[in-house]
Protein backbone atom coordinates (compact mmCIF):
# COMPACT_ATOMS: atom_id res chain seq x y z
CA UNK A 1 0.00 0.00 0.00
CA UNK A 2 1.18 3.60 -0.85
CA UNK A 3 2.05 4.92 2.59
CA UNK A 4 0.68 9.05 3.10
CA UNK A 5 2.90 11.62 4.37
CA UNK A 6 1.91 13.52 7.64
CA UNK A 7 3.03 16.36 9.26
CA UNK A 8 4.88 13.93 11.76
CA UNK A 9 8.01 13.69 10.12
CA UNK A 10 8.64 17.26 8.72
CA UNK A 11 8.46 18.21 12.39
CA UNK A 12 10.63 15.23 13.26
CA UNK A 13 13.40 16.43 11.52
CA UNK A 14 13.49 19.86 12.92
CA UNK A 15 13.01 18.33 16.10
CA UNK A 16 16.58 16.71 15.44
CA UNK A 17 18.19 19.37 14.33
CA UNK A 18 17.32 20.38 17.87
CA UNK A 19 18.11 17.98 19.30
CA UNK A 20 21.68 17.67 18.33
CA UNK A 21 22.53 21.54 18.75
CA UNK A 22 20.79 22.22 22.08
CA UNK A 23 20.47 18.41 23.57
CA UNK A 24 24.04 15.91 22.90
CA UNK A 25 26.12 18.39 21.63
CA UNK A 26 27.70 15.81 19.09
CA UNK A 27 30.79 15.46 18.03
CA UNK A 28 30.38 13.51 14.53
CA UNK A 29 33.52 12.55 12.46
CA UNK A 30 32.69 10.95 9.26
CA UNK A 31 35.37 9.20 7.76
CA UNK A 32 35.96 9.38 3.77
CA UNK A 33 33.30 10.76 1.75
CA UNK A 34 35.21 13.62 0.77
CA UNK A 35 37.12 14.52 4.40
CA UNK A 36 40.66 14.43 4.95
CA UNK A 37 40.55 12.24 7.73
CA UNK A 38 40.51 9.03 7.38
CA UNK A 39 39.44 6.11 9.99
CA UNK A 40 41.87 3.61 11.08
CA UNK A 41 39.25 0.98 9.91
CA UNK A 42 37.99 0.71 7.11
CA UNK A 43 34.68 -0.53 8.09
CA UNK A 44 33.90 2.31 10.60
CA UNK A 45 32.43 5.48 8.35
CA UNK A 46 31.69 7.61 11.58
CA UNK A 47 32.08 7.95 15.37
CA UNK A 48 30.74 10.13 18.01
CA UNK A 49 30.39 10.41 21.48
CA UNK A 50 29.60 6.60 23.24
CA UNK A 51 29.78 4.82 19.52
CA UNK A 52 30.66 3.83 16.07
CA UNK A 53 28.73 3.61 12.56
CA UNK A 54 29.60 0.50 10.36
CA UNK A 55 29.40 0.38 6.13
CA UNK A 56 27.74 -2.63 7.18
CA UNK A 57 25.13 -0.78 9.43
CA UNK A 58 24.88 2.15 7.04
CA UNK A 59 23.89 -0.98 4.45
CA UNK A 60 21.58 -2.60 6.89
CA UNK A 61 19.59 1.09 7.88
CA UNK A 62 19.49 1.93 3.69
CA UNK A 63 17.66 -1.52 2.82
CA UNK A 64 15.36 -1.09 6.05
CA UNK A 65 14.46 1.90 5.34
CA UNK A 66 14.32 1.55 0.88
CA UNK A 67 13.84 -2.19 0.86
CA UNK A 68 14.01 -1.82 -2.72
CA UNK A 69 16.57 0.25 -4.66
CA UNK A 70 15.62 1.26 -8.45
CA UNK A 71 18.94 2.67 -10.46
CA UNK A 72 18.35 6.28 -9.80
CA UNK A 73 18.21 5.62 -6.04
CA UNK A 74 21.28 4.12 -6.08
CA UNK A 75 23.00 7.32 -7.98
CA UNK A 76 21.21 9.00 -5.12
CA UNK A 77 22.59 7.57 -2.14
CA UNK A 78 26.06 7.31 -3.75
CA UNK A 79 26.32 10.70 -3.56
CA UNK A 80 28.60 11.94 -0.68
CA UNK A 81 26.37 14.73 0.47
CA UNK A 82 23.30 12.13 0.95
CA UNK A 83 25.73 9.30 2.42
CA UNK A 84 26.68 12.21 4.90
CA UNK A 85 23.42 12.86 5.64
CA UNK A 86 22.50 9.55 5.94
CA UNK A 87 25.08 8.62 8.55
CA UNK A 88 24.24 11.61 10.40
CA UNK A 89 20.47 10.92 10.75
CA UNK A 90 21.88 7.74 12.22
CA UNK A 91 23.87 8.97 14.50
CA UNK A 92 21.16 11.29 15.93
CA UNK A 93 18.68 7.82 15.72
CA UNK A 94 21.06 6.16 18.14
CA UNK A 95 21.98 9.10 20.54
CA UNK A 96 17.90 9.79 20.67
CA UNK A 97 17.70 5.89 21.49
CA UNK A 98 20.10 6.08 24.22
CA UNK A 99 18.52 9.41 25.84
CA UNK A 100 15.15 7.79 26.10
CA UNK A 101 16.68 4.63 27.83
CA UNK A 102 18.91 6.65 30.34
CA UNK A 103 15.43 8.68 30.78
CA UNK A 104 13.26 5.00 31.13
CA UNK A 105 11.10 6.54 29.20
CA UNK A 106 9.75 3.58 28.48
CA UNK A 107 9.46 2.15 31.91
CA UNK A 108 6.75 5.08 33.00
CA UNK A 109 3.14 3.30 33.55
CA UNK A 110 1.48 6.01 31.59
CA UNK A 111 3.70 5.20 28.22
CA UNK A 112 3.18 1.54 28.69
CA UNK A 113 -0.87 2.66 28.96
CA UNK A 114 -0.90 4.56 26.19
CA UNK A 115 0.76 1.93 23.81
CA UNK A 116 -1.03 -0.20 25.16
CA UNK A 117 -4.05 1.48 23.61
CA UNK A 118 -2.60 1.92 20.54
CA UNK A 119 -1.62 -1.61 19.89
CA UNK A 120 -5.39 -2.23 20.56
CA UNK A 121 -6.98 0.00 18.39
CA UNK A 122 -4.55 -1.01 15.59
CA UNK A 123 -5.62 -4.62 15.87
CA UNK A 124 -9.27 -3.24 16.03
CA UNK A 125 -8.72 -1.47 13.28
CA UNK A 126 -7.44 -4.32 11.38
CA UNK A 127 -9.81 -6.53 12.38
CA UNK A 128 -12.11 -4.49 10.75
CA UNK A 129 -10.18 -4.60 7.58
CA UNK A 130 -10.27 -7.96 7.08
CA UNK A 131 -14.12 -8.22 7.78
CA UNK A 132 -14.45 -5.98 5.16
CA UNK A 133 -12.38 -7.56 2.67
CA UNK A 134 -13.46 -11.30 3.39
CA UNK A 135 -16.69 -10.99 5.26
CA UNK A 136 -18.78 -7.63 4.73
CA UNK A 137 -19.37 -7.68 0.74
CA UNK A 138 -21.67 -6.08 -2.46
CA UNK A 139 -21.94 -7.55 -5.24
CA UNK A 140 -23.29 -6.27 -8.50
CA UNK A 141 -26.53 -8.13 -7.90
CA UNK A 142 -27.27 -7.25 -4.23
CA UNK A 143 -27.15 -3.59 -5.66
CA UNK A 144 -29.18 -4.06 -8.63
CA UNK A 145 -32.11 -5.88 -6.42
CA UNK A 146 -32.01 -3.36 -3.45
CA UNK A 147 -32.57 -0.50 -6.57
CA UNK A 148 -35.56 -2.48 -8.02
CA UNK A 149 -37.05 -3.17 -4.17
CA UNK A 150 -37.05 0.19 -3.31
CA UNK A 151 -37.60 2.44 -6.65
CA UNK A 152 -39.37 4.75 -4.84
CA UNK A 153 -36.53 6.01 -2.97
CA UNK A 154 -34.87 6.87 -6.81
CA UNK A 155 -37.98 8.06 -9.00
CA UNK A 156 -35.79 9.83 -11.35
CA UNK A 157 -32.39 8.15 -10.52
CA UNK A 158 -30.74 5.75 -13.12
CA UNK A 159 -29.09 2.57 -11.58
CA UNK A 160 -25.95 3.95 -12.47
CA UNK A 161 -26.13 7.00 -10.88
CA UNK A 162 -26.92 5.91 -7.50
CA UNK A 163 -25.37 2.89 -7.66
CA UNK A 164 -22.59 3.94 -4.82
CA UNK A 165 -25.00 5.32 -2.41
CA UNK A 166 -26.84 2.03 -2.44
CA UNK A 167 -23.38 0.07 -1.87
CA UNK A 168 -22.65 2.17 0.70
CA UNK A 169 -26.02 1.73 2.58
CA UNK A 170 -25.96 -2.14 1.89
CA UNK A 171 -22.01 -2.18 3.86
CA UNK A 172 -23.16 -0.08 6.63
CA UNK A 173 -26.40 -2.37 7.25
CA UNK A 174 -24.28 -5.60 7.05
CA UNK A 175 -21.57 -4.26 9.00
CA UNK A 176 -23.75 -3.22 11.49
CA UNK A 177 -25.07 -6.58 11.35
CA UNK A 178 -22.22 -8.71 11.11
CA UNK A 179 -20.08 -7.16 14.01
CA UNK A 180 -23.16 -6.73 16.46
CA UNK A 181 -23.43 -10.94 15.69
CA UNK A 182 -19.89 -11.18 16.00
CA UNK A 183 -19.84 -9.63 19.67
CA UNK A 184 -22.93 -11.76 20.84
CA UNK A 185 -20.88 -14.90 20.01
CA UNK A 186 -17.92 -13.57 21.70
CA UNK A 187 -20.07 -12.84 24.63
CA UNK A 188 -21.42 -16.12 24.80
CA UNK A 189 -18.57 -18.29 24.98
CA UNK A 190 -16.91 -16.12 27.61
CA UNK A 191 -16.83 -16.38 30.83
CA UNK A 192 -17.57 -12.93 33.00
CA UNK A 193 -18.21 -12.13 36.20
CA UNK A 194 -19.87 -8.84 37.19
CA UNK A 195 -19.47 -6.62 40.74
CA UNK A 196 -21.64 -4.15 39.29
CA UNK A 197 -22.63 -2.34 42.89
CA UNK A 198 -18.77 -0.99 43.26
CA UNK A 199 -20.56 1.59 40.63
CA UNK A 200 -22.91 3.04 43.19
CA UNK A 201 -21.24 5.93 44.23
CA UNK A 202 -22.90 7.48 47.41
CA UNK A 203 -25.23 10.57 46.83
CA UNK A 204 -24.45 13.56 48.40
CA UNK A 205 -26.60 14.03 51.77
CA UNK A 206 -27.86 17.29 52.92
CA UNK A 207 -25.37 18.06 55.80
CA UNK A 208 -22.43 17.39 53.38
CA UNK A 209 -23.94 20.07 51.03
CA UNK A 210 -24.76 22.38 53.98
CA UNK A 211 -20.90 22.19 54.82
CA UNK A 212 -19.52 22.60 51.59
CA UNK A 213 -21.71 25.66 51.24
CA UNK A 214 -20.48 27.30 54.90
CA UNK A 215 -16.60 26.58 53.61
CA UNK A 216 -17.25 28.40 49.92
CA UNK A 217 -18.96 31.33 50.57
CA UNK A 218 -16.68 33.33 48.95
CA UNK A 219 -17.26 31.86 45.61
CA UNK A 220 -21.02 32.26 45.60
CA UNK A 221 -21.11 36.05 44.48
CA UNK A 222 -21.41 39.20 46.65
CA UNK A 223 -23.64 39.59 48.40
CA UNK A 224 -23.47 35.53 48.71
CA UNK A 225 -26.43 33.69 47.33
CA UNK A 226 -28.50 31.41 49.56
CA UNK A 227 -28.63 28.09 49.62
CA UNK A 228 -31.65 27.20 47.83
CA UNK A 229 -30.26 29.57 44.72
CA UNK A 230 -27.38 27.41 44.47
CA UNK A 231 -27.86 23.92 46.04
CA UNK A 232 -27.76 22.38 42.73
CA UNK A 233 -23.95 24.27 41.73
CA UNK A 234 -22.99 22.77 44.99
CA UNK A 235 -24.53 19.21 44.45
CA UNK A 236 -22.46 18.66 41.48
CA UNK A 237 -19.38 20.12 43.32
CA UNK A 238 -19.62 17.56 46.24
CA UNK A 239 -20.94 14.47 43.68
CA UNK A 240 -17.22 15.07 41.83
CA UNK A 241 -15.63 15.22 45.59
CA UNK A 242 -17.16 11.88 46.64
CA UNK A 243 -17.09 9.48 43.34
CA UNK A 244 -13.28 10.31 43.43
CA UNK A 245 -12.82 9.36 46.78
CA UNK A 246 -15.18 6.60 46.41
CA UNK A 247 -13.00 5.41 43.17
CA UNK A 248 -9.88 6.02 44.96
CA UNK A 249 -10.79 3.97 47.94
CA UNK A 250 -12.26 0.97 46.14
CA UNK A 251 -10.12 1.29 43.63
CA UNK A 252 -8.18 -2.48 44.26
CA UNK A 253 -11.76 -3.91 44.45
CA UNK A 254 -12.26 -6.07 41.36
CA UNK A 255 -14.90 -4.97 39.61
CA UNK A 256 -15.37 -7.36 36.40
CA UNK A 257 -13.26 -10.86 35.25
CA UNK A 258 -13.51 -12.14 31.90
CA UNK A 259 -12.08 -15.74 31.89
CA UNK A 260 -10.59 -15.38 35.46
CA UNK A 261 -9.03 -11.99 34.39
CA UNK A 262 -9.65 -9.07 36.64
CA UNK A 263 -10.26 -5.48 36.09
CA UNK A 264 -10.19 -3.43 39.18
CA UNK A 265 -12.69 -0.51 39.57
CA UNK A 266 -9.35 1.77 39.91
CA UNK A 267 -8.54 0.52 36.20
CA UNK A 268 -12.44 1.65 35.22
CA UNK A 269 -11.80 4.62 36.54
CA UNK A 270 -8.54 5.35 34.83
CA UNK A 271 -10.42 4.70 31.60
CA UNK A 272 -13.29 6.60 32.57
CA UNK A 273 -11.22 9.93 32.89
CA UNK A 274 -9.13 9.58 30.20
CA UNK A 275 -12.98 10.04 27.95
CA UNK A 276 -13.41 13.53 26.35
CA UNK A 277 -15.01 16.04 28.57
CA UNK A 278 -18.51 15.62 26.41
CA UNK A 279 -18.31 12.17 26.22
CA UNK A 280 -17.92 11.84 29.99
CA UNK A 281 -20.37 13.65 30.42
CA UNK A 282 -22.62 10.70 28.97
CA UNK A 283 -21.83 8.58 32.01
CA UNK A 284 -23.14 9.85 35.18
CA UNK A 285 -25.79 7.85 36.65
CA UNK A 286 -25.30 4.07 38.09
CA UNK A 287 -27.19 3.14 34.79
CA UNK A 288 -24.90 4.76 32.50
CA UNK A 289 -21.45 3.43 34.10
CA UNK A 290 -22.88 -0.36 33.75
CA UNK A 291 -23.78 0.72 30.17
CA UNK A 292 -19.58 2.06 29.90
CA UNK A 293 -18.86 -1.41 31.53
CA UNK A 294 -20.68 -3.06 28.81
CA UNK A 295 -18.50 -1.40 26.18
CA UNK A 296 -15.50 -1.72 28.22
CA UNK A 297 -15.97 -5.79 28.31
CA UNK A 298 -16.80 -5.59 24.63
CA UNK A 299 -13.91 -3.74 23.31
CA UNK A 300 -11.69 -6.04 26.00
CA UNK A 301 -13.18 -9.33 24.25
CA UNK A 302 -12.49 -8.31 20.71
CA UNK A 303 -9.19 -7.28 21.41
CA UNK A 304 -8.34 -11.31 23.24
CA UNK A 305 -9.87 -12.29 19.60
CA UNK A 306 -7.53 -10.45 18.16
CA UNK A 307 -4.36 -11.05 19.85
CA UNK A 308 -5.63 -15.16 19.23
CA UNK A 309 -5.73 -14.42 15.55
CA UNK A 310 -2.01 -13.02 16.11
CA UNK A 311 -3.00 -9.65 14.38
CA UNK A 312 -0.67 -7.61 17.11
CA UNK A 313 2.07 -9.70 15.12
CA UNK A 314 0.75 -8.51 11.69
CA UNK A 315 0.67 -4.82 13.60
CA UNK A 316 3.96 -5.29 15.10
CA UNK A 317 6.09 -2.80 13.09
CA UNK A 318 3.28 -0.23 12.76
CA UNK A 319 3.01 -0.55 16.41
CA UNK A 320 6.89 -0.21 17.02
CA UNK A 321 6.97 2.85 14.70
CA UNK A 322 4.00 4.67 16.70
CA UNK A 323 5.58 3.61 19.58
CA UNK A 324 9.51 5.19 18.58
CA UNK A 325 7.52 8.26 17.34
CA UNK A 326 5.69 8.83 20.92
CA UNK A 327 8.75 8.42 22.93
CA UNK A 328 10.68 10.68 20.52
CA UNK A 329 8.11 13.32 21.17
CA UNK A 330 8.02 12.70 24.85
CA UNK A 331 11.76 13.04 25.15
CA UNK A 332 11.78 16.01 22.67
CA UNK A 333 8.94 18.31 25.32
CA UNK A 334 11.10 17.25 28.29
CA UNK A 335 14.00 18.32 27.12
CA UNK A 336 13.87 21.32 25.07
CA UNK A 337 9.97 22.77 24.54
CA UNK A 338 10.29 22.83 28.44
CA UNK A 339 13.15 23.94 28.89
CA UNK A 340 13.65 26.19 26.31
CA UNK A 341 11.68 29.86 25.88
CA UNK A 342 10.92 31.42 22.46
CA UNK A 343 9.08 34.73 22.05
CA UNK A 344 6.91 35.89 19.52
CA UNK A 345 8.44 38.46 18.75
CA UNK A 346 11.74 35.47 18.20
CA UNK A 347 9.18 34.20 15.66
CA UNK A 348 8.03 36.94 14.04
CA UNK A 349 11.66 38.46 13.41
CA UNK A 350 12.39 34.97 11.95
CA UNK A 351 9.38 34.48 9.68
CA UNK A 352 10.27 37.97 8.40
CA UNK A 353 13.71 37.14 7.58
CA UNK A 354 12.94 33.51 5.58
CA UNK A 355 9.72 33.80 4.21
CA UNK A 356 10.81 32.27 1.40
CA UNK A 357 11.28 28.71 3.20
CA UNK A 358 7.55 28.84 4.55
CA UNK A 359 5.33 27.94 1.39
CA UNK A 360 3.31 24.68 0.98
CA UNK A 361 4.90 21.89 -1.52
CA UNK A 362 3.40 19.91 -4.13
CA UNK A 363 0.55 17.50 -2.85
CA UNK A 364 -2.44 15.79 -4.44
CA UNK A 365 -4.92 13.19 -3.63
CA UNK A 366 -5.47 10.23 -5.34
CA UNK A 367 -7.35 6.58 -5.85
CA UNK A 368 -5.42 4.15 -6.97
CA UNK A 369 -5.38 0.40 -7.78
CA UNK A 370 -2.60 -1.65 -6.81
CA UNK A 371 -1.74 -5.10 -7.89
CA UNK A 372 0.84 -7.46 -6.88
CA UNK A 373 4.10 -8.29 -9.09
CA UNK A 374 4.39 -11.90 -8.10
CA UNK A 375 7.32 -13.77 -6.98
CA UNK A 376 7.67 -16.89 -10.16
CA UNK A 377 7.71 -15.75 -13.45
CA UNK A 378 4.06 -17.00 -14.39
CA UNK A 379 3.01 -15.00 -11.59
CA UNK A 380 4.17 -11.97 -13.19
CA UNK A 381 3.13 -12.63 -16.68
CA UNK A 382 -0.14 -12.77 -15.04
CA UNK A 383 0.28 -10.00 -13.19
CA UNK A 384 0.86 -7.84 -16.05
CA UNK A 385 -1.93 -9.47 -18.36
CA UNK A 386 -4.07 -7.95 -15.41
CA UNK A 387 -2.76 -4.62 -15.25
CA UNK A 388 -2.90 -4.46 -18.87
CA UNK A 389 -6.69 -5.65 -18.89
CA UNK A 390 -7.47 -3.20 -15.83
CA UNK A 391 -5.83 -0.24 -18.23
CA UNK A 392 -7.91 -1.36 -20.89
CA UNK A 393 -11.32 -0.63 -19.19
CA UNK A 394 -9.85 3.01 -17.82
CA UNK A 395 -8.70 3.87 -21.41
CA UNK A 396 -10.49 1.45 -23.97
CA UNK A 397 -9.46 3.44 -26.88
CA UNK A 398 -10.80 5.65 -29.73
CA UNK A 399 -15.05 6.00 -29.21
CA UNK A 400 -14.82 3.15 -26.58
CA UNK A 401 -17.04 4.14 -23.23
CA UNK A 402 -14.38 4.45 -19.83
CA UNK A 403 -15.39 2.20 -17.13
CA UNK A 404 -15.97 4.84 -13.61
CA UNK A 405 -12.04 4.46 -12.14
CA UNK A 406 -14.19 3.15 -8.60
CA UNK A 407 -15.71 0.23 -10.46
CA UNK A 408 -12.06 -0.84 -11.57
CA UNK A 409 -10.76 -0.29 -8.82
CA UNK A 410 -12.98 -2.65 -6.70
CA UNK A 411 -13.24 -5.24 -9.19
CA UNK A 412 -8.74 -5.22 -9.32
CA UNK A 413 -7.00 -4.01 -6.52
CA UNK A 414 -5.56 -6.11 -4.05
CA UNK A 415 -5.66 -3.37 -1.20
CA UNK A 416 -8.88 -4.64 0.82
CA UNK A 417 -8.79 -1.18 2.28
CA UNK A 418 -8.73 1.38 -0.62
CA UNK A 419 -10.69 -1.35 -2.81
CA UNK A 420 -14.10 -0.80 -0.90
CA UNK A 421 -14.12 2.65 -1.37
CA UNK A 422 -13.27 2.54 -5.15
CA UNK A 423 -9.66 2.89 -4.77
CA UNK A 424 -9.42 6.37 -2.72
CA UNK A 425 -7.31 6.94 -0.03
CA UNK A 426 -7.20 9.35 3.14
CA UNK A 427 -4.97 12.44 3.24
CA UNK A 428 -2.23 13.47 0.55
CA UNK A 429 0.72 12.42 -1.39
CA UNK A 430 3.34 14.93 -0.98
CA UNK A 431 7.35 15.55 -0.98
CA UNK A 432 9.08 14.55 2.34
CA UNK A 433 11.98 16.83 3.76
CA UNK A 434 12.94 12.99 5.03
CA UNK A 435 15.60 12.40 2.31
CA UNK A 436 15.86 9.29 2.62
CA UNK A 437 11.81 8.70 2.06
CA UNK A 438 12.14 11.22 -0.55
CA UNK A 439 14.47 8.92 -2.39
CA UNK A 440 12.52 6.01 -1.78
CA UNK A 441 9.49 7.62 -3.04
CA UNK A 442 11.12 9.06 -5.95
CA UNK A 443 8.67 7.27 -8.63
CA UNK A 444 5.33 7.47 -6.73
CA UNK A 445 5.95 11.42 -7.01
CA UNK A 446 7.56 11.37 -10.20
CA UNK A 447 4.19 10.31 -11.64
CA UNK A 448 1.39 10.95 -9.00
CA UNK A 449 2.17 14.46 -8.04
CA UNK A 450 1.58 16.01 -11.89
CA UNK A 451 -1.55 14.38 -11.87
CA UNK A 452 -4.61 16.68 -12.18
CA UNK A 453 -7.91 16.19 -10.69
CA UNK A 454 -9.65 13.03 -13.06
CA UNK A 455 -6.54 12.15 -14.48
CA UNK A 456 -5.08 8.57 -14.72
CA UNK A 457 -1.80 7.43 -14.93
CA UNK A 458 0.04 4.57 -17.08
CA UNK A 459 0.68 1.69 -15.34
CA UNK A 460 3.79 2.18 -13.10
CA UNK A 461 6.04 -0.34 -10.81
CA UNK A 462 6.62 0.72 -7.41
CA UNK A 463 8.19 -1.32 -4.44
CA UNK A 464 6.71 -4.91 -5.71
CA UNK A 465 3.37 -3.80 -7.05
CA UNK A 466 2.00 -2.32 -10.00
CA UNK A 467 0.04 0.95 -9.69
CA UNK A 468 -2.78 2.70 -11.97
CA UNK A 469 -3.33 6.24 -10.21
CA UNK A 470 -6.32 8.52 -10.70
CA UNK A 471 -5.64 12.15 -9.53
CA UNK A 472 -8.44 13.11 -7.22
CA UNK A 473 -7.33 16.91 -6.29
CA UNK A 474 -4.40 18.85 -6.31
CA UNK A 475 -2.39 21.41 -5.11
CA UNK A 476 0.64 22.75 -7.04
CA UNK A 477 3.24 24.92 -5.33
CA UNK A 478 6.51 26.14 -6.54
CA UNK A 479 8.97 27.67 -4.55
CA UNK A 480 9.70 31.61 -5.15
CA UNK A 481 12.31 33.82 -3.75
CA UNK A 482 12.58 37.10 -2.79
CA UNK A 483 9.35 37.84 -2.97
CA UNK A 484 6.34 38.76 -1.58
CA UNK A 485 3.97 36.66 0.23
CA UNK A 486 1.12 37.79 -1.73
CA UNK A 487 3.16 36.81 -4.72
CA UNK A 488 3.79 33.48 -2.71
CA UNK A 489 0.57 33.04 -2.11
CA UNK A 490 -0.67 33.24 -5.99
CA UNK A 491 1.56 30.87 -6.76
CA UNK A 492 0.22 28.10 -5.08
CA UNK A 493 -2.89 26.36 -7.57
CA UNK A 494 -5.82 24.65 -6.14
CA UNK A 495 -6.81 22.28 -8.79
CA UNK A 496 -10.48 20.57 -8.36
């Protein structure tokens, strides 16, 4: 799958820039590569302060990262500035490493919750995937009957025309459907035990509002209100006061088990507060925190079904890379955004001085339809019979009728995900200032980011899959200096 480029990693890079002027103060020597020094082996390429970078590691960190190399990337990387730069972003990778394990970062309970979340909704998330490709699914006919059943919802519509928004009503119903079935057999071959009176959370009496109201005077206006005016202000004041202490001193108390398991009401609680304000809000009463504990043992049961179908090991380097990135981020507030003070008036003085660096760079969005190479050569014959035939329908030829890209799309891709909704993915395609993903991107940009909106590409081979791209919408940007920002400004295109 084509992976989309967030605002994560621009900042990322700053944030190491930062890191090594204001955090480890390195001292880097990179040996060959143009230098006049020159290591006394000549395997080592750098060291720095508490290490050593290998060819062999420098190797090793290149095929991780660009798993696989087309001619002009190797031209690329055999250039001594990017080699440079290369070694250096390792160098900063391991030094960042080492900071967040001197720090234990990654000891701290509320790091270990918060991946632990993660991991859960990425399984969750996948799970829902695969339901979608393999279970949840609309065929031509299902569509065509539904439109015949219910004409009078499309008097004047053409099957064609709505034939989308009845797809799209058919997967909601069955999804609906099929995961509400698919929790009511998890449910029933569980085994759960309930201690559902730890939610009762004593109501405030009388006398304990009477009190609170004689010790905050002061913040009932002057002249002070009585009583009556505000008794139920001071109600909800003294509930808060007494379900925390109630939650903090029952908090060891088990308050659910699912297959001998136990969840303490302390670990409900946790998850209760961590809920947005408004959605919080939602769960006041006795009735509504047995209705949270319902969701809680629902969510808890899907994700044991989806640790047993080992999806956390399908996950695992997503999860490793969300985890890196959180830790990074962590480290970075600690250490500098807290540390370090910056004015506006710092900012403004700087944007005035490099306006020319702040403009937005090429992006567009796109469907696309992705099919496997192969590994045996039959397999890729085949492949490319398919990609050929899948062209065919997007571009038949001289007075030949286009097939809609979305019906192509679902009828050839092999991406489960982008295939349901006809090929289209979330967020945009656009340049990294990672070089190294820059490089290993070089011919996904080189022919999705001239696309304009409707346009489809040829046929293109990208990292062991063939790709026909449909540009969706665009924005074009070029770079301009010395110059004003209104002139900036008109320079950037919004193509729809």
């Amino acid at each position: 799958m084509i992976s989309v480029n967030s605002n994560i990693p621009n900042g990322l890079i700053c944030n190491k820039v930062v890191f090594s002027l204001a955090l480890f103060m390195l001292s880097i020597n990179i040996f060959g590569c143009g230098s006049k020094e020159h290591s006394p082996n000549p395997d080592i390429v750098a060291t720095f302060q508490g290490g050593q970078i290998t060819r062999k590691q420098v190797e090793d960190y290149i095929k991780k990262r660009i798993p696989e190399l087309d001619t002009d990337a190797k031209k690329q990387i055999r250039r001594k500035e990017i080699y440079k730069h290369i070694v250096k972003n390792m160098v900063l990778d391991l030094m960042i490493e080492k900071k967040i394990k001197e720090n234990k970062l990654d000891k701290r309970k509320n790091i270990k919750h918060i991946m632990k979340h993660i991991s859960e909704q990425m399984n969750i998330n996948q799970l829902h995937a695969q339901a979608h490709g393999e279970k949840i699914k609309v065929s031509e006919e299902d569509i065509r009957k539904y439109y015949e059943d219910n004409r009078d919802q499309f008097p004047d519509d053409l099957l064609v025309e709505v034939k989308e928004e009845i797809r799209n009503i058919l997967q909601a119903k069955r999804e609906k459907e099929y995961f509400r079935n698919y929790i009511k057999e998890l449910k029933k071959k569980a085994v759960i035990t309930r201690n559902d009176h730890l939610l009762k959370v004593p109501q405030p009496a009388e006398a304990d509002m009477r009190i609170y109201y004689e010790k905050n005077r002061n913040i009932f206006g002057s002249p002070e209100k009585p009583f009556p005016e505000v008794k139920d202000q001071i109600m909800k004041s003294v509930r808060k006061e007494i379900e925390k202490k109630w939650f903090e001193q029952n908090g060891n108390s088990t308050l659910f088990t699912i297959h001998g398991k136990r969840y303490t009401l302390g670990e409900f609680y946790q998850e209760l507060q961590e809920l947005p304000v408004d959605e919080r809000e939602k769960y006041k009463t006795y009735e509504d925190l047995k209705r949270l504990v319902d969701l809680m043992i629902e969510r808890l049961l899907v994700v044991e079904d989806t640790y047993d179908r080992m999806l956390n090991v399908e996950n695992k380097d997503e999860i490793e890379h969300v985890r890196e990135d959180i830790l990074r981020q962590i480290l970075h507030q600690e250490e500098i955004d807290d540390k370090v003070s910056v004015s506006d008036e710092e900012i403004k003085t700087y944007y005035e001085a490099n306006k020319d660096k702040f403009f937005e760079p090429p992006r567009v969005k796109i469907s696309y339809i992705r099919i496997g190479r192969g590994q045996t050569e039959d397999e890729k014959k085949r492949t490319k019979k398919r990609v050929e035939e899948a062209y065919g329908k997007l571009k038949p030829g001289f007075l030949k009728k286009a097939q809609p890209f979305e019906e192509v799309a679902r009828e050839y891709s092999e991406d489960p995900e982008t295939a349901k909704k006809g090929g289209a993915i979330d967020g945009w395609i656009s340049e990294s200032s990672d070089l190294l993903e820059e490089i290993a991107a070089h011919i996904l940009h080189e022919n999705v980011l001239p696309l304009s909106a409707g346009e489809i590409s040829d046929p293109f081979y990208f990292h062991g899959s063939w790709y026909i791209v449909k540009g969706a919408s665009a924005i074009s940007c070029r770079k301009i200096n010395n110059k004003s920002e209104a002139d900036l400004l008109s320079s950037c295109n919004l193509l729809i």
